[in-house]
Protein backbone atom coordinates (compact mmCIF):
# COMPACT_ATOMS: atom_id res chain seq x y z
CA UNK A 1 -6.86 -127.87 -36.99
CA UNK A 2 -5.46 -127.00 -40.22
CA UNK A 3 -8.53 -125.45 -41.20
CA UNK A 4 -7.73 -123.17 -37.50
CA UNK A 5 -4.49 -122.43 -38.52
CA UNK A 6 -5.80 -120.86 -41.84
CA UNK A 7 -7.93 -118.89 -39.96
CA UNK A 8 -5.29 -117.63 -37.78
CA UNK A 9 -3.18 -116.82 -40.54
CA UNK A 10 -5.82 -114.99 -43.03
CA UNK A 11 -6.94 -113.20 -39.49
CA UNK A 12 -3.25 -111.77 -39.29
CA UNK A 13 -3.38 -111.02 -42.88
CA UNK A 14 -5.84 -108.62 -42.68
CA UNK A 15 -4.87 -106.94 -39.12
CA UNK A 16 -0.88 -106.78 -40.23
CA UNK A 17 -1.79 -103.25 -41.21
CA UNK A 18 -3.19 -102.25 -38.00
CA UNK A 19 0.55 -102.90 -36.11
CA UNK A 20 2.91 -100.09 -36.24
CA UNK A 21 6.81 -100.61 -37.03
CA UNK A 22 8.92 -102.23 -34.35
CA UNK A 23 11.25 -99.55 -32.41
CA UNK A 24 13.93 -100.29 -30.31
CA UNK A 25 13.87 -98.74 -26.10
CA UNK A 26 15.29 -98.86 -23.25
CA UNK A 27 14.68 -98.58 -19.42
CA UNK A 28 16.39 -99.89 -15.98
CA UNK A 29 15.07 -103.69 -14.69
CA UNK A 30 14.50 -103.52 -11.35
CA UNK A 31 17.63 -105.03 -10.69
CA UNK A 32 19.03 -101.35 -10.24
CA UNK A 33 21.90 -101.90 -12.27
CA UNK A 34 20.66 -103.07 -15.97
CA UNK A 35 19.76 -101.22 -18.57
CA UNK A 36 17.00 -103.42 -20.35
CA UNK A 37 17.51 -103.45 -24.25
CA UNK A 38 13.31 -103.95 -25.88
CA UNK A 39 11.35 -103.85 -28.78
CA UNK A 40 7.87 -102.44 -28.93
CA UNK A 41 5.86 -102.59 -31.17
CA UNK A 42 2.53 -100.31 -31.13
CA UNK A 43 -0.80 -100.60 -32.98
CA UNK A 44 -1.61 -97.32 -35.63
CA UNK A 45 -5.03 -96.98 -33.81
CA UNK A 46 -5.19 -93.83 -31.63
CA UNK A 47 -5.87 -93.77 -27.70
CA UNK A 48 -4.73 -96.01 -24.73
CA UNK A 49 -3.86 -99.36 -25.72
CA UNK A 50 -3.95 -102.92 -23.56
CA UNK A 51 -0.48 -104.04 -23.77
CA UNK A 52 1.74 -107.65 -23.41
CA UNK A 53 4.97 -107.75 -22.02
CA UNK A 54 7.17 -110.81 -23.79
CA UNK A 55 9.73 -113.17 -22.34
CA UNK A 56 12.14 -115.05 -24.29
CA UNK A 57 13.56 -118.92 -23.81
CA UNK A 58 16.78 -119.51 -22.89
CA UNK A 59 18.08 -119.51 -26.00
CA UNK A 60 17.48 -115.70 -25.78
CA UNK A 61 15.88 -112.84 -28.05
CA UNK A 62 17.96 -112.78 -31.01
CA UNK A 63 20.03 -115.24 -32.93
CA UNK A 64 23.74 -115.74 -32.38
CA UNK A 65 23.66 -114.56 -36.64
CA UNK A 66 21.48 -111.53 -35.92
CA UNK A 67 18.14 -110.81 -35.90
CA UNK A 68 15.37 -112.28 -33.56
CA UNK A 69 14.26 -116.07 -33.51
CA UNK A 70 11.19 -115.94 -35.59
CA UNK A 71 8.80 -117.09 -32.58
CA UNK A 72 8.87 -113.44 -30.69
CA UNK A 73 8.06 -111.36 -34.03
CA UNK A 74 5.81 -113.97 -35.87
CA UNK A 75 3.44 -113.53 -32.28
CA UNK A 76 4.57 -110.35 -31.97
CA UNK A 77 2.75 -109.24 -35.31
CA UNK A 78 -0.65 -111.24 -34.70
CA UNK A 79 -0.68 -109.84 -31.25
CA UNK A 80 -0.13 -106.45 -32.76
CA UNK A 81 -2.41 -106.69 -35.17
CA UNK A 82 -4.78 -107.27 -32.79
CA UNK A 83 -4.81 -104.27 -31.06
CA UNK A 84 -2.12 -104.97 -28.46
CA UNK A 85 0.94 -102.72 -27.36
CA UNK A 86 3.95 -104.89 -27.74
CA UNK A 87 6.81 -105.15 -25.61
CA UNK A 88 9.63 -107.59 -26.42
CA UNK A 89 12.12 -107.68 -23.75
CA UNK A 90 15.78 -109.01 -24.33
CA UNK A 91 16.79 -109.64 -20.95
CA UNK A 92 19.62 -112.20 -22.30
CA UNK A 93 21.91 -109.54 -24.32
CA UNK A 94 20.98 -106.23 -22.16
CA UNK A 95 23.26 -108.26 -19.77
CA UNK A 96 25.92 -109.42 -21.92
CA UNK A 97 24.43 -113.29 -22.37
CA UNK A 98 24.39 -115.22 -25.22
CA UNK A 99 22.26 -118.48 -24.41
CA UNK A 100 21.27 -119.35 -20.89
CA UNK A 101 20.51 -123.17 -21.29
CA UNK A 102 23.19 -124.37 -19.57
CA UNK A 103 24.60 -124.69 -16.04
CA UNK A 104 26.55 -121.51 -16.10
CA UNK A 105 26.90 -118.17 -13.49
CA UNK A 106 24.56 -116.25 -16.23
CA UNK A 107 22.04 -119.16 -16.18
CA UNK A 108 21.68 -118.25 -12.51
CA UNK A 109 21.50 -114.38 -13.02
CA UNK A 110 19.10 -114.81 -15.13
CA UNK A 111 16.63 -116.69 -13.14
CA UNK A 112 17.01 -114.90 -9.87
CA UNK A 113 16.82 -111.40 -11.76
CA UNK A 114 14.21 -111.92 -14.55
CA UNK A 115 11.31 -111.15 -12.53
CA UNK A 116 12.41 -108.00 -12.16
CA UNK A 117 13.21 -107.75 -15.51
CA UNK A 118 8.93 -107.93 -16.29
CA UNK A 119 7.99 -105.68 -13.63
CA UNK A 120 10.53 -103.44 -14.75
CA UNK A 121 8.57 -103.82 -18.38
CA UNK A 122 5.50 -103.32 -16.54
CA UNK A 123 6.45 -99.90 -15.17
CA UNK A 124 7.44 -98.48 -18.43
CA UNK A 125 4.77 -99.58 -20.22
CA UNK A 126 2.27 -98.20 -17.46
CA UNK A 127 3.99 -95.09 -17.77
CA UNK A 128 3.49 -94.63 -21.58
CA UNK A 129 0.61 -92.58 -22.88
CA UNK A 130 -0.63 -95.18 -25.52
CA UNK A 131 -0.74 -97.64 -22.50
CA UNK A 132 -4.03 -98.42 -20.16
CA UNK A 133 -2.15 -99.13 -17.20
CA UNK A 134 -4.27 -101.31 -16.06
CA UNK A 135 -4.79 -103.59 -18.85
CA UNK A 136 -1.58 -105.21 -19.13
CA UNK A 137 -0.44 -108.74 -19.83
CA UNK A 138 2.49 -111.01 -19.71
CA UNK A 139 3.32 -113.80 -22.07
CA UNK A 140 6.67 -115.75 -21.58
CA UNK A 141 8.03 -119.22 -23.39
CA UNK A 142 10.18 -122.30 -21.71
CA UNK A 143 12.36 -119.98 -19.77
CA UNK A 144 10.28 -116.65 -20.10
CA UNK A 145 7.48 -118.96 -19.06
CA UNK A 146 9.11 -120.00 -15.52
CA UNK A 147 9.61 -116.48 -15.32
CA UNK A 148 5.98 -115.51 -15.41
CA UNK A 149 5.09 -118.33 -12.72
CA UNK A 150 7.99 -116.50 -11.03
CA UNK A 151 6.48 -113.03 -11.84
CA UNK A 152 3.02 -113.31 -10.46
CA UNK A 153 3.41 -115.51 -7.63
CA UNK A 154 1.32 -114.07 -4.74
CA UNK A 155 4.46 -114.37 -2.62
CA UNK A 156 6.60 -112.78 -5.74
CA UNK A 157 9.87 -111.30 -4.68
CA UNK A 158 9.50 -108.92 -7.65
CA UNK A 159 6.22 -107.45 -6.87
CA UNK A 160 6.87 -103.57 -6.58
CA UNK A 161 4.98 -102.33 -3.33
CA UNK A 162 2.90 -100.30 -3.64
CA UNK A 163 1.65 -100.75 -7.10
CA UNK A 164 -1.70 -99.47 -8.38
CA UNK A 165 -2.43 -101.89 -11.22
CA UNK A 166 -0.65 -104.98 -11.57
CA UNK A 167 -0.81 -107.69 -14.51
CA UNK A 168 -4.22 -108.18 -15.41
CA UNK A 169 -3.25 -111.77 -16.85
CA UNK A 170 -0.30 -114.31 -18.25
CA UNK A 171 0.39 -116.63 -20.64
CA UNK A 172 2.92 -119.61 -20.21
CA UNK A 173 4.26 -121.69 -22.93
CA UNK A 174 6.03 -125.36 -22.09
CA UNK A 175 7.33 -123.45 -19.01
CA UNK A 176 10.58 -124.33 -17.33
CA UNK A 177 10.86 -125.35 -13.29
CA UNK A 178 7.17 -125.97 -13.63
CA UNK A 179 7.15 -127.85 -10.58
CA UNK A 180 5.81 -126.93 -7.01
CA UNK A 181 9.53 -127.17 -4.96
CA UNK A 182 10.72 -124.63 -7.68
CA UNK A 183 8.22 -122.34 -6.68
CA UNK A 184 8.08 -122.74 -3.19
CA UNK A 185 12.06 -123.51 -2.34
CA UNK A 186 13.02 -119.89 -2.33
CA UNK A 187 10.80 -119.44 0.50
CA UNK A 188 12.15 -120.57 3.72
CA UNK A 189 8.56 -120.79 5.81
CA UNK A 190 6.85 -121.29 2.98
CA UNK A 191 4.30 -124.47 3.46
CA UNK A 192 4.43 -126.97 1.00
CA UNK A 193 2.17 -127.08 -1.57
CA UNK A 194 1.46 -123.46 -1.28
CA UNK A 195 2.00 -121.64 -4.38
CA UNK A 196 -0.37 -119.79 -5.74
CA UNK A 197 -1.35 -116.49 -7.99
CA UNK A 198 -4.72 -113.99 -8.28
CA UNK A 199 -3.72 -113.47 -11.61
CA UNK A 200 -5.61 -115.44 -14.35
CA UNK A 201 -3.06 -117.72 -15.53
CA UNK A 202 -3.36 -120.24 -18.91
CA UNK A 203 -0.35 -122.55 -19.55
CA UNK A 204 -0.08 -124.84 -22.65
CA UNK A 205 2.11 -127.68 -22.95
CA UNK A 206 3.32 -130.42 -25.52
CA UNK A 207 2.89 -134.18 -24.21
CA UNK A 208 5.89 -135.23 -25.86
CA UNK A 209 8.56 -132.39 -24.47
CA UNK A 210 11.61 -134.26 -23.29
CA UNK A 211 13.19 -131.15 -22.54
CA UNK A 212 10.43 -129.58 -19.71
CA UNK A 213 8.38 -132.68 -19.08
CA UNK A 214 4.98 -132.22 -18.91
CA UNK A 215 3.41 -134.55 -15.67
CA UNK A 216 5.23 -132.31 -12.90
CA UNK A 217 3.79 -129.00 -14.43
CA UNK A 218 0.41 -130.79 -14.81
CA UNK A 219 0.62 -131.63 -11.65
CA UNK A 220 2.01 -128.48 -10.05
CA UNK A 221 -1.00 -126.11 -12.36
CA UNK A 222 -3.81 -128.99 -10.64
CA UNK A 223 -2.60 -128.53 -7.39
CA UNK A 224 -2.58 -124.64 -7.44
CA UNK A 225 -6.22 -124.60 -8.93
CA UNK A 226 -7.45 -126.65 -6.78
CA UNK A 227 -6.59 -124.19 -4.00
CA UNK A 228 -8.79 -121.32 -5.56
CA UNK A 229 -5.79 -120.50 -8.55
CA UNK A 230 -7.30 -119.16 -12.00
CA UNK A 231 -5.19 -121.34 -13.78
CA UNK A 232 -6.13 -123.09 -16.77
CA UNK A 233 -4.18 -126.07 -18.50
CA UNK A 234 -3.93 -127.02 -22.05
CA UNK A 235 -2.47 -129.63 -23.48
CA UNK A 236 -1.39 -131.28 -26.73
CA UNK A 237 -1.30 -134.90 -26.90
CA UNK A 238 2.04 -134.84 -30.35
CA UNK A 239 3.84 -131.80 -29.49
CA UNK A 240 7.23 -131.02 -28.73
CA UNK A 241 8.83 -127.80 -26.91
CA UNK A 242 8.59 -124.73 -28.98
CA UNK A 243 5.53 -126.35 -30.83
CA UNK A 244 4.24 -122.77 -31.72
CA UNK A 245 7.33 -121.93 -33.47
CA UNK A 246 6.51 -121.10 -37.56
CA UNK A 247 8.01 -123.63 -39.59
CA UNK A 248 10.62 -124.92 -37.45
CA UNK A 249 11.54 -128.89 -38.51
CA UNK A 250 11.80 -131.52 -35.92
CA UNK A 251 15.23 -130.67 -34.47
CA UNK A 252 18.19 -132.30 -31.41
CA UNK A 253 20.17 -129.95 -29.73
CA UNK A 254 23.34 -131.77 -28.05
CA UNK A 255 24.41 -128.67 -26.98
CA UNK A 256 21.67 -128.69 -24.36
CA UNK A 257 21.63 -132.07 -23.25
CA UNK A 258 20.29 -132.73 -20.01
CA UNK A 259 21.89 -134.09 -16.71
CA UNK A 260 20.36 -137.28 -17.29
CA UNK A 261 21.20 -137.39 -21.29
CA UNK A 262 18.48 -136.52 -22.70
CA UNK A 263 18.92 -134.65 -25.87
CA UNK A 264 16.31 -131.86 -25.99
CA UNK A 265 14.21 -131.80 -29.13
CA UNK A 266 12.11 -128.80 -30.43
CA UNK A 267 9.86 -128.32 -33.51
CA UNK A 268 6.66 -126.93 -34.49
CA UNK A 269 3.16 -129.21 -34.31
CA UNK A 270 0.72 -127.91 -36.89
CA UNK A 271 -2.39 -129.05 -34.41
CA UNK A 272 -0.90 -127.17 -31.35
CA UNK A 273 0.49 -124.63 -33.02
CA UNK A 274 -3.00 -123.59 -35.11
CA UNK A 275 -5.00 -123.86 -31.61
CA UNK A 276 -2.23 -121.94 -29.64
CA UNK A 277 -2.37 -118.92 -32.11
CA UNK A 278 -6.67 -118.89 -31.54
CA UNK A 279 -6.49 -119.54 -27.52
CA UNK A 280 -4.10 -116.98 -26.32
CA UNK A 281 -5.84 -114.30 -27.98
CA UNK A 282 -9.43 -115.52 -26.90
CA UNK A 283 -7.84 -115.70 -23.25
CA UNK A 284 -5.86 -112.47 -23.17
CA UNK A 285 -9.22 -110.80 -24.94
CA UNK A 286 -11.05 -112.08 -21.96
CA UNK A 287 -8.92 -109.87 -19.57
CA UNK A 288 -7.27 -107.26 -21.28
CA UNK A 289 -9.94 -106.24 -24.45
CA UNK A 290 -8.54 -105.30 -27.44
């Protein structure tokens, strides 16, 4: 794994180059009332680019002390340097938020309205001419991640009708309300055991995540592929939440703690993190091109 994580890192190395600089944008969620604050980020070569659409955790975009959390850029810049059209949405701040983690009015805002924060993202980046409109993906963490199982639901309440091209595929990371009732409660006929997406769909998840367990997301992905889903489900048997974060030390936040006490603990896992930076390009290359 280590020698994969070298890899990954010479491999952005040499592409860092072929990213552009990061420039802030703006553009209306489909909420109808909020004007979206984003960063994109677009590759030097010429012509149409596929593009990714990113969702931040809870925690939101950018730090309380400024600047983003390191996660969003550090994938932000492989991704880029891959050939990818980058679009970093902050849908925590454009609304006023600080963190969403806990029980709060915003934490419920946020949930209900993020959705149409990505289509939203969608729409402007289908609408850009260094965009194939077609070819565009949607990659979201912990929150974020809920938000994509949200997003491309086939019964999604943020779905724009009609739309031509929709995402072509997403990427979940330890996603949050991973769990079949989530999914299917806002749904008042909806049959149990129902949801499901035509969108290729990969999720990865740490074993040892006490703050979004893993066994009712495992569960929850199995069920939904073995309905005719394209969901795939990795796995990683020592890592935490926010394993693929760089450099981040084994850390407790008490400030989250959980309704049953458990103190949420995040941190990056070499292992998971070296095969996370190899698999999400290799699946979002399967769908999108490069």
């Amino acid at each position: 794994m280590r020698m994969r994580l070298l890899i990954a890192t010479l491999a952005l190395a040499l592409g860092a180059n072929a990213a552009g600089a990061q420039e802030r944008v703006s553009f209306l969620s489909l909420d109808g009332v909020t004007t979206l604050q984003a960063h994109l980020i677009r590759p030097k070569a010429e012509g149409r680019r596929p593009a990714l659409v990113f969702l931040h955790g809870c925690s939101g975009l950018l730090r309380p002390r400024g600047g983003m959390f390191p996660l969003y850029p550090d994938w932000g810049r492989r991704l880029a340097a891959k050939g990818y059209v980058i679009l970093m949405v902050d849908s925590a701040a454009s609304r006023g938020f600080g963190e969403t983690c806990t029980a709060s009015p915003a934490r419920i805002t946020v949930a209900r309205n993020r959705p149409l924060d990505a289509y939203a993202a969608l729409k402007y980046l289908q609408a850009q001419p260094f965009v194939r409109p077609d070819r565009v993906g949607l990659i979201g963490w912990s929150q974020g991640g809920a938000t994509v199982l949200r997003s491309i639901a086939a019964r999604s309440i943020a779905r724009p009708v009609p739309l031509a091209h929709d995402f072509k595929a997403a990427v979940a990371l330890y996603p949050g309300a991973c769990a079949e009732h989530w999914h299917t409660r806002p749904f008042v006929n909806a049959e149990p055991n129902s949801w499901t997406t035509k969108i290729p769909l990969l999720v990865l998840f740490g074993e040892q995540d006490n703050w979004t367990p893993i066994k009712p997301c495992e569960e929850f992905i199995a069920g939904t592929k073995a309905r005719g889903a394209p969901v795939e489900f990795k796995r990683y048997p020592f890592a935490l939440h926010g394993f693929d974060a760089p450099g981040q030390l084994r850390l407790a936040l008490p400030a989250y703690r959980l309704a049953d006490g458990t103190v949420p603990e995040v941190g990056t896992d070499g292992d998971a993190r070296a095969d996370a930076l190899l698999r999400v390009p290799e699946f979002f290359g399967r769908y999108l091109g490069n």
